[in-house]
N, C-alpha and C. Protein backbone atom coordinates (compact mmCIF):
# COMPACT_ATOMS: atom_id res chain seq x y z
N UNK A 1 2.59 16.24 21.15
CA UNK A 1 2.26 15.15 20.26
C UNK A 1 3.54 14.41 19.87
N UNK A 2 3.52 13.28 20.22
CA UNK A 2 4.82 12.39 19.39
C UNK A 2 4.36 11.80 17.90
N UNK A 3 5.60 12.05 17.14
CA UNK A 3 5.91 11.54 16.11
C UNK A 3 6.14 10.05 15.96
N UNK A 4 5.64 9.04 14.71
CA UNK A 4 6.25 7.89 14.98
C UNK A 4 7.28 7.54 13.88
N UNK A 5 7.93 6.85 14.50
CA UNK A 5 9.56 6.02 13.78
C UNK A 5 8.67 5.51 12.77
N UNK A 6 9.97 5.85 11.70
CA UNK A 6 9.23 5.23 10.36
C UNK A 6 9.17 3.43 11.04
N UNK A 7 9.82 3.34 11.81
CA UNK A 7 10.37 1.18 12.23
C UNK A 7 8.75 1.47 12.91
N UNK A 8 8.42 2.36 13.43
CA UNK A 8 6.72 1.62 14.06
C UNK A 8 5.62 1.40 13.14
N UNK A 9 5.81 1.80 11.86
CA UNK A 9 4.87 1.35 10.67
C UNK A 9 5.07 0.20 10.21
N UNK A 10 3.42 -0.56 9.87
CA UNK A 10 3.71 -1.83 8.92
C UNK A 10 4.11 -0.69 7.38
N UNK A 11 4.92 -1.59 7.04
CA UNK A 11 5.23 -1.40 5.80
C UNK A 11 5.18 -1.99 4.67
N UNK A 12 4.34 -2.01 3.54
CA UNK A 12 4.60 -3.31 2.75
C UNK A 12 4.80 -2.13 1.36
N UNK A 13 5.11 -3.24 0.36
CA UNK A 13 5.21 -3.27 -0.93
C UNK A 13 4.33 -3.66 -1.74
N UNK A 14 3.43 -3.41 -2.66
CA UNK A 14 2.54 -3.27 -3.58
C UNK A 14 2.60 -3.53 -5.11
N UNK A 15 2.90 -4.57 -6.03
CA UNK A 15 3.23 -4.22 -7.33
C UNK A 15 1.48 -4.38 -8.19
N UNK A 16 1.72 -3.58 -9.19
CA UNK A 16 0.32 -4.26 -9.78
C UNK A 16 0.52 -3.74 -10.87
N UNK A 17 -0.43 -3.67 -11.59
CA UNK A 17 -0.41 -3.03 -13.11
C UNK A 17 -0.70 -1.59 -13.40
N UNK A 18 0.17 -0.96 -14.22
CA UNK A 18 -0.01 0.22 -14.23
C UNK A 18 -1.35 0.90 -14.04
N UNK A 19 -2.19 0.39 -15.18
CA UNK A 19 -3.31 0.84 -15.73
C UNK A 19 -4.49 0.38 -14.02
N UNK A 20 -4.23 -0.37 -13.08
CA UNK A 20 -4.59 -0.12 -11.69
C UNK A 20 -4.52 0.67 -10.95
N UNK A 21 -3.48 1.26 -11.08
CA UNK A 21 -2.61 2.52 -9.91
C UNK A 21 -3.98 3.05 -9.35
N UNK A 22 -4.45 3.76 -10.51
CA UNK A 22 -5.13 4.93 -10.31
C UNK A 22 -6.44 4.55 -9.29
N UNK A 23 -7.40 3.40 -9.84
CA UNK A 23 -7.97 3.07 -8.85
C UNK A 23 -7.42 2.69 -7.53
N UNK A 24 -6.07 2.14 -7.30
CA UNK A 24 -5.80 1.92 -5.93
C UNK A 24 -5.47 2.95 -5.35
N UNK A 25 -4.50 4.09 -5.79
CA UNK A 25 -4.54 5.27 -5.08
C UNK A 25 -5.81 5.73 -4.68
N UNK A 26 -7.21 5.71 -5.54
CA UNK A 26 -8.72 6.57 -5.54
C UNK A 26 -9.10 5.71 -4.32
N UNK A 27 -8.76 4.47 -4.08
CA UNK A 27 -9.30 3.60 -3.21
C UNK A 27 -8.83 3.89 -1.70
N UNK A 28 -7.41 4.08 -1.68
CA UNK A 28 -6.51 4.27 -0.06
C UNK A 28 -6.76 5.77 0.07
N UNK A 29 -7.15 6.43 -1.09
CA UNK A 29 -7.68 7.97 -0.40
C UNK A 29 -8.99 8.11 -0.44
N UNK A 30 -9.33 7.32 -0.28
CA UNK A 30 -11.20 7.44 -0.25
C UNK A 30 -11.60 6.85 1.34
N UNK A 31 -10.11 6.26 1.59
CA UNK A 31 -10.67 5.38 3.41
C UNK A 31 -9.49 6.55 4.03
N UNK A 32 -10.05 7.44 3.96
CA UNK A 32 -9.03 8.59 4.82
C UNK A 32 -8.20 8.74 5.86
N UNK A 33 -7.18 8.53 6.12
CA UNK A 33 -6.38 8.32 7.34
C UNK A 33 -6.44 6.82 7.56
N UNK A 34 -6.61 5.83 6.63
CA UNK A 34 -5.89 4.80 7.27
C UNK A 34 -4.35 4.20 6.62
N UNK A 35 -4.13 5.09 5.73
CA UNK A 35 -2.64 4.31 5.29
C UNK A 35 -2.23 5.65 4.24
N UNK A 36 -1.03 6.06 4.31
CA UNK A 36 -0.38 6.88 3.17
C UNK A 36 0.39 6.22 1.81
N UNK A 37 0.81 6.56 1.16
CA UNK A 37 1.69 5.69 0.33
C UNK A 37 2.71 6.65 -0.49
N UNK A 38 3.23 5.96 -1.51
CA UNK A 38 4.48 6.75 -2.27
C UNK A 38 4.49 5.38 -3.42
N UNK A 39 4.80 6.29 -4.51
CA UNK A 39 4.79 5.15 -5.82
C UNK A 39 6.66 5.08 -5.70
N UNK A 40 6.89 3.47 -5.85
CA UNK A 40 8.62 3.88 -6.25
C UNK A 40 8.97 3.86 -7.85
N UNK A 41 9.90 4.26 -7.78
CA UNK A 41 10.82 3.74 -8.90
C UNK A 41 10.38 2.24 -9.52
N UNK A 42 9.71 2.10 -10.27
CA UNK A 42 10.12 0.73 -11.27
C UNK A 42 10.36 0.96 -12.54
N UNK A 43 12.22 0.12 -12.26
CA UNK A 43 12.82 0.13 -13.73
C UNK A 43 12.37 -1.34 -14.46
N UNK A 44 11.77 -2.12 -13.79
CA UNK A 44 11.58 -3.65 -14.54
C UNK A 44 10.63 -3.44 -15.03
N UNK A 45 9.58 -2.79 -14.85
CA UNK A 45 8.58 -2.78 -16.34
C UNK A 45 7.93 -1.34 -16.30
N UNK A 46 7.65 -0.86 -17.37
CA UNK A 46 7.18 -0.01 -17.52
C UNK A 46 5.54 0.23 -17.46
N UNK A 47 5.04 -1.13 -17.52
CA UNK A 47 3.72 -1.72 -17.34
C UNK A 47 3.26 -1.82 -15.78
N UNK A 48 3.94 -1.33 -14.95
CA UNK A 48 3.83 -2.01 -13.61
C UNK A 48 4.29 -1.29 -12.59
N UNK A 49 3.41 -0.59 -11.16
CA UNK A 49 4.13 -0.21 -9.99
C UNK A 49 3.99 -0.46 -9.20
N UNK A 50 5.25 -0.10 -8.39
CA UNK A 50 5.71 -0.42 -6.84
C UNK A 50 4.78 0.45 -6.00
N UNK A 51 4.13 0.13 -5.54
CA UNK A 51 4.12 0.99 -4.42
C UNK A 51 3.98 1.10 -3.15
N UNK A 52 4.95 2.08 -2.46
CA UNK A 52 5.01 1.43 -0.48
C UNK A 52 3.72 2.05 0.21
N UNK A 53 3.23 1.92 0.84
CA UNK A 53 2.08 1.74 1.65
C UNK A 53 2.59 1.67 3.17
N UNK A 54 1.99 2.24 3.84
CA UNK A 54 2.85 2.51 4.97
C UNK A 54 1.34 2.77 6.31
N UNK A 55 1.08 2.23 6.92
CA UNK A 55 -0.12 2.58 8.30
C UNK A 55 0.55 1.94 9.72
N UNK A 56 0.05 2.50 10.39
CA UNK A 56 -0.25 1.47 12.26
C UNK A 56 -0.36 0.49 11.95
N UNK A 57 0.17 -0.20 13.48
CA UNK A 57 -0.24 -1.23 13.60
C UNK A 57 -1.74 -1.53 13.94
N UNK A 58 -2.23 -0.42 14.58
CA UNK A 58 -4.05 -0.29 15.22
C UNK A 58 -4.65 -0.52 13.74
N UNK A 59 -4.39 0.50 12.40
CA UNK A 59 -4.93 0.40 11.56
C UNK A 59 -4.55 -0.73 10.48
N UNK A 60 -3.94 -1.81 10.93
CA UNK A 60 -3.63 -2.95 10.13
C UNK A 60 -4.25 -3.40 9.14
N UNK A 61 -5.43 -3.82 10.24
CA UNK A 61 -6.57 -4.61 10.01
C UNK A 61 -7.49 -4.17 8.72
N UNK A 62 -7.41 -2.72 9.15
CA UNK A 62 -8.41 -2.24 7.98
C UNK A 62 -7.95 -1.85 6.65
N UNK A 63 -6.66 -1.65 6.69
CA UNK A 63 -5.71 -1.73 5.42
C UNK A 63 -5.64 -3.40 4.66
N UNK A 64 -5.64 -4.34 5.69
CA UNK A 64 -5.49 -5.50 5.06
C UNK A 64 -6.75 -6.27 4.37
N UNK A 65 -7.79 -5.76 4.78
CA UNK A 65 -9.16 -5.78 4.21
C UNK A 65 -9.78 -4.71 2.84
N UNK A 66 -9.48 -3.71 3.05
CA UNK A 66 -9.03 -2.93 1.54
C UNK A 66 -8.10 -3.52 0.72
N UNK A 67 -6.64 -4.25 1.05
CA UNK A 67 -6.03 -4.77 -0.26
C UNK A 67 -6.56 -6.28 -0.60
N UNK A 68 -7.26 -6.54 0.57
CA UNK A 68 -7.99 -8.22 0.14
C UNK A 68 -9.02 -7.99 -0.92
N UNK A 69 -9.72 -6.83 -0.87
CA UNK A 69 -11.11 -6.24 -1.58
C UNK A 69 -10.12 -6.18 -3.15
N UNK A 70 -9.19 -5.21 -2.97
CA UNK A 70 -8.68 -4.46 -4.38
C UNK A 70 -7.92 -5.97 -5.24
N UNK A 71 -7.04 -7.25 -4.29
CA UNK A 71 -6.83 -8.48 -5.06
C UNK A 71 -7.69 -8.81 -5.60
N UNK A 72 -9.16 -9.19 -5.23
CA UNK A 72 -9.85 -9.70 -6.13
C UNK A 72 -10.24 -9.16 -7.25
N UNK A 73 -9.97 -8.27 -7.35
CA UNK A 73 -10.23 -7.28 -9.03
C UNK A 73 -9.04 -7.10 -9.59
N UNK A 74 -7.64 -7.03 -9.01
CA UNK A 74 -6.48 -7.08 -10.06
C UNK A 74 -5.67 -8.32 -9.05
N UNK A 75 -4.76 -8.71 -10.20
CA UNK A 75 -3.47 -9.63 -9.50
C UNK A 75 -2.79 -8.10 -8.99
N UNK A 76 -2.23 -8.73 -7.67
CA UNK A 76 -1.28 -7.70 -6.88
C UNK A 76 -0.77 -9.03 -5.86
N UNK A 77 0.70 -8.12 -6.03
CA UNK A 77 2.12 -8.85 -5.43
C UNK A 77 1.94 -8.06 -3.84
N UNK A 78 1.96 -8.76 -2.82
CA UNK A 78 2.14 -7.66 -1.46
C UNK A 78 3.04 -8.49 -0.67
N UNK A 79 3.98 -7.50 -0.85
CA UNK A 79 5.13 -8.01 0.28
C UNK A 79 5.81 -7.06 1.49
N UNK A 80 5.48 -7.88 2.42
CA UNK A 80 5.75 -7.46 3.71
C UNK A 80 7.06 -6.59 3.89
N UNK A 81 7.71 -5.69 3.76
CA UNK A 81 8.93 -4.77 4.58
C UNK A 81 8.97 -4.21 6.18
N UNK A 82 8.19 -4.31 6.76
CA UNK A 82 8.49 -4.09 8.39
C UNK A 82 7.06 -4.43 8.72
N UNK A 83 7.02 -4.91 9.61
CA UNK A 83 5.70 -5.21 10.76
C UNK A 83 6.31 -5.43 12.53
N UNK A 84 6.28 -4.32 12.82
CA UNK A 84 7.13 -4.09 14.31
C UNK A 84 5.76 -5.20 15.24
């Protein structure tokens, strides 16, 4: 089995409101195996997290349709960090 380079993941960035997290984590682990994530560090507000999000390129599509679903219920910032 090969492993993949973290560089073969889309990668993006996630900010939203704290009091969201929880449903968006309940949400990316409820569509099982299509995207992992990690909350970062945010020192700019205490109201608010980062978080990286990380899938395939195969599973793009269906990640980008889950965060289109989860925008329309909160404002969320998504910014692109790698798309090989």
């Amino acid at each position: 089995m090969d492993l993949l380079d973290k560089n073969e993941l889309v990668t993006l960035e996630v900010k939203m409101p704290k009091d969201f997290s929880s449903f968006f984590y309940f949400t990316l682990e409820s569509n099982e195996g299509i995207a992992f994530y990690s909350t970062l560090d945010s020192h700019e507000s205490p109201l608010e997290r980062i978080v990286e999000v990380n899938c395939t390129k195969e599973l793009y599509p269906q990640l980008q349709n889950i965060l289109e679903q989860l925008s329309q219920m909160e404002k969320m910032e998504i910014k692109t960090i790698n798309f090989p």
